[in-house]
C-alpha atoms as a PDB file:
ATOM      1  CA  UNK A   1       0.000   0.000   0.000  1.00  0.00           C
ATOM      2  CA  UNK A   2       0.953   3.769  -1.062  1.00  0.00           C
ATOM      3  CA  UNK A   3       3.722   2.648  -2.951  1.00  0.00           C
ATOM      4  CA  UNK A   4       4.662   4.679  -6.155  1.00  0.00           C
ATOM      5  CA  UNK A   5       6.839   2.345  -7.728  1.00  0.00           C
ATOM      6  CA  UNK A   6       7.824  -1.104  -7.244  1.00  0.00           C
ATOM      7  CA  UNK A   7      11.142  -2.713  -8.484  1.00  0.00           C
ATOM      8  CA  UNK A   8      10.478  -5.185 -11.617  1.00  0.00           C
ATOM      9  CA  UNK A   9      12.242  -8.374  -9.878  1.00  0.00           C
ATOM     10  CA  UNK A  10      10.321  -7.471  -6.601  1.00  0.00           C
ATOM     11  CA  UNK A  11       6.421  -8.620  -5.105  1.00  0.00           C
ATOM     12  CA  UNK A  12       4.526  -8.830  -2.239  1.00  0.00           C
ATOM     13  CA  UNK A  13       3.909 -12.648  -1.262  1.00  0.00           C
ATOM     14  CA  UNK A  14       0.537 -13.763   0.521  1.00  0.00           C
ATOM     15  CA  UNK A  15       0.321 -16.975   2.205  1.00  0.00           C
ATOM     16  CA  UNK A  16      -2.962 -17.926   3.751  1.00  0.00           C
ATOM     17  CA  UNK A  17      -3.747 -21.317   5.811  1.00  0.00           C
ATOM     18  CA  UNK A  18      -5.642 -23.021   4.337  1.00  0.00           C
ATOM     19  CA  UNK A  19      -6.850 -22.864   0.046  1.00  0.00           C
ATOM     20  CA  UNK A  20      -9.776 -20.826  -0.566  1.00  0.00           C
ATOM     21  CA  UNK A  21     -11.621 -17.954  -2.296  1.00  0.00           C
ATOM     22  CA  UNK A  22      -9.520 -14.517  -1.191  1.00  0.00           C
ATOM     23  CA  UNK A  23     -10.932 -11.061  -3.068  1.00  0.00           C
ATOM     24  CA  UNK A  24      -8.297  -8.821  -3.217  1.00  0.00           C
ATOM     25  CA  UNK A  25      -9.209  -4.580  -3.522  1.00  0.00           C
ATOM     26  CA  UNK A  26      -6.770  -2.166  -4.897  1.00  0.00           C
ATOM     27  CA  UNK A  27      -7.446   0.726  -2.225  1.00  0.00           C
ATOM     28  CA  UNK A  28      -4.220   2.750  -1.187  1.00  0.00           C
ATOM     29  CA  UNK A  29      -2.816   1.004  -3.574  1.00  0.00           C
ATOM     30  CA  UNK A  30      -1.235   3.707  -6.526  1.00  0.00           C
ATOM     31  CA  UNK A  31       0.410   1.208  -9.295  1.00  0.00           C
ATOM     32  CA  UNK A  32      -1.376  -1.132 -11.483  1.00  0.00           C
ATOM     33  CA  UNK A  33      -0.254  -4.533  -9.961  1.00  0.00           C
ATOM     34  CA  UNK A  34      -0.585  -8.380 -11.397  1.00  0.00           C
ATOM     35  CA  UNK A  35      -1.884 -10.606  -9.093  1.00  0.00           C
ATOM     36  CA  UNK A  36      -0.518 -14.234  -9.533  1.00  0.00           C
ATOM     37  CA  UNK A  37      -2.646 -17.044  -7.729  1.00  0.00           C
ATOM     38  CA  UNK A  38      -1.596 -20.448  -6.817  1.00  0.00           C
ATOM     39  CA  UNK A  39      -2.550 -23.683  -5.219  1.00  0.00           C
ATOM     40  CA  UNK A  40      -1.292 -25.701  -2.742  1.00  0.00           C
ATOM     41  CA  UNK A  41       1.034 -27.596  -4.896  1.00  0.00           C
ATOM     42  CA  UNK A  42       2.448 -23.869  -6.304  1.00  0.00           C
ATOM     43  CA  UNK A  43       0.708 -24.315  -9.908  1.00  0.00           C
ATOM     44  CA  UNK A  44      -0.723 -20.563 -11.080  1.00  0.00           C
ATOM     45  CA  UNK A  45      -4.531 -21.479 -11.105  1.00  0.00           C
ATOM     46  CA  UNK A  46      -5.238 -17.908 -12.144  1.00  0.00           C
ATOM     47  CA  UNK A  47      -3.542 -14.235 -13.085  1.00  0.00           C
ATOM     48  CA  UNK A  48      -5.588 -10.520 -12.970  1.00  0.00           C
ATOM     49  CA  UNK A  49      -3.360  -8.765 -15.484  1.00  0.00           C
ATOM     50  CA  UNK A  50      -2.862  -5.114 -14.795  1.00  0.00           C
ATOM     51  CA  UNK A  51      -5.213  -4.316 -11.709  1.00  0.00           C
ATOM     52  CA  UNK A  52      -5.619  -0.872 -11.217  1.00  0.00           C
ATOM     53  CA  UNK A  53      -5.768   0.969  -8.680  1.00  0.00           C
ATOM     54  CA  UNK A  54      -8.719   2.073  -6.630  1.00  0.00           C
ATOM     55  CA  UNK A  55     -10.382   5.531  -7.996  1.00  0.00           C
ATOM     56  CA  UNK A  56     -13.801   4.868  -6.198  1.00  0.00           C
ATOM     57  CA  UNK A  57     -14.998   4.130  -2.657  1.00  0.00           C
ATOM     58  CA  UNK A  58     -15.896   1.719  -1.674  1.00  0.00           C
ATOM     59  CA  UNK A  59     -13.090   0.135  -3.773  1.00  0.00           C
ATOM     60  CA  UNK A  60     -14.056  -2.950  -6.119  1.00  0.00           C
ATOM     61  CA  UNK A  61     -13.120  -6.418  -5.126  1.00  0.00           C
ATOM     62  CA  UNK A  62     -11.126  -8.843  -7.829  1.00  0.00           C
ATOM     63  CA  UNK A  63     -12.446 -11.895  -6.880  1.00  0.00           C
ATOM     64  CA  UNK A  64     -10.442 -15.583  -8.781  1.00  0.00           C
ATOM     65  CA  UNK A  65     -11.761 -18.436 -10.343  1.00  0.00           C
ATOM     66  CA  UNK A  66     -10.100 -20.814  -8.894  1.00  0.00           C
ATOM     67  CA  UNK A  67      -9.450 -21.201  -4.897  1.00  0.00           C
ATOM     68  CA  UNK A  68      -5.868 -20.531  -4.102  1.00  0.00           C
ATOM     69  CA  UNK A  69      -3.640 -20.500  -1.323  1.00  0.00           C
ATOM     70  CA  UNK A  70      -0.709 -18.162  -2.187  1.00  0.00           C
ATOM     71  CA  UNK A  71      -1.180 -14.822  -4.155  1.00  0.00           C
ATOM     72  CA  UNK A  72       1.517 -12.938  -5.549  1.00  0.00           C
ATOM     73  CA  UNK A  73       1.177  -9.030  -5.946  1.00  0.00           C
ATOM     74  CA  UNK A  74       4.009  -8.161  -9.243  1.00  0.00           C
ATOM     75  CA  UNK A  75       4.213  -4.926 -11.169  1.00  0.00           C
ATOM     76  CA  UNK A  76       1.377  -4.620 -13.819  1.00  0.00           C
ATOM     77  CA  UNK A  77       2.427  -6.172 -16.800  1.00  0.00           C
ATOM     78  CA  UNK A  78       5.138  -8.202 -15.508  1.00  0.00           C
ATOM     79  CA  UNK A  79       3.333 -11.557 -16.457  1.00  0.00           C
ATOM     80  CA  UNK A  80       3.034 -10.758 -19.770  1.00  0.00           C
ATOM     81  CA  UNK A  81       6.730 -10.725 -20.210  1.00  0.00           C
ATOM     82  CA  UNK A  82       7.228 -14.247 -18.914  1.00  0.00           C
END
């Protein structure tokens, strides 16, 4: 949150107990942002390319298709590269 830049080779990593459904919001966030989502056996079960961030209140939700149980906040447009 409230960061104006964020290094290409750098992320934010979210590890949550147990696999599930886990909306993630862009508020006080300031850089478009790819979020990465994986199961429990590390496969990428799903990727929001280039979220945006939050110009409304209340903010919107990005909600996966697919439960995960790690998320991985990247740079927008980083995915696209790989």
């Amino acid at each position: 949150m409230y960061r104006t830049e964020l290094d290409e080779d750098k992320g934010m990593l979210f590890i949550f107990d147990t696999v599930g459904i886990y909306p993630f919001w862009m508020k006080n966030t300031l850089i478009p942002l790819d979020i990465v989502r994986l199961n429990e056996t590390y496969e990428v079960v799903y990727i929001q390319h280039d979220t945006t961030p939050c110009e409304a209140d209340p903010c919107a939700s990005y909600n996966p298709v697919a439960p995960s149980k790690y998320v991985l906040e990247l740079n927008g447009g980083v995915t696209e590269k790989i």
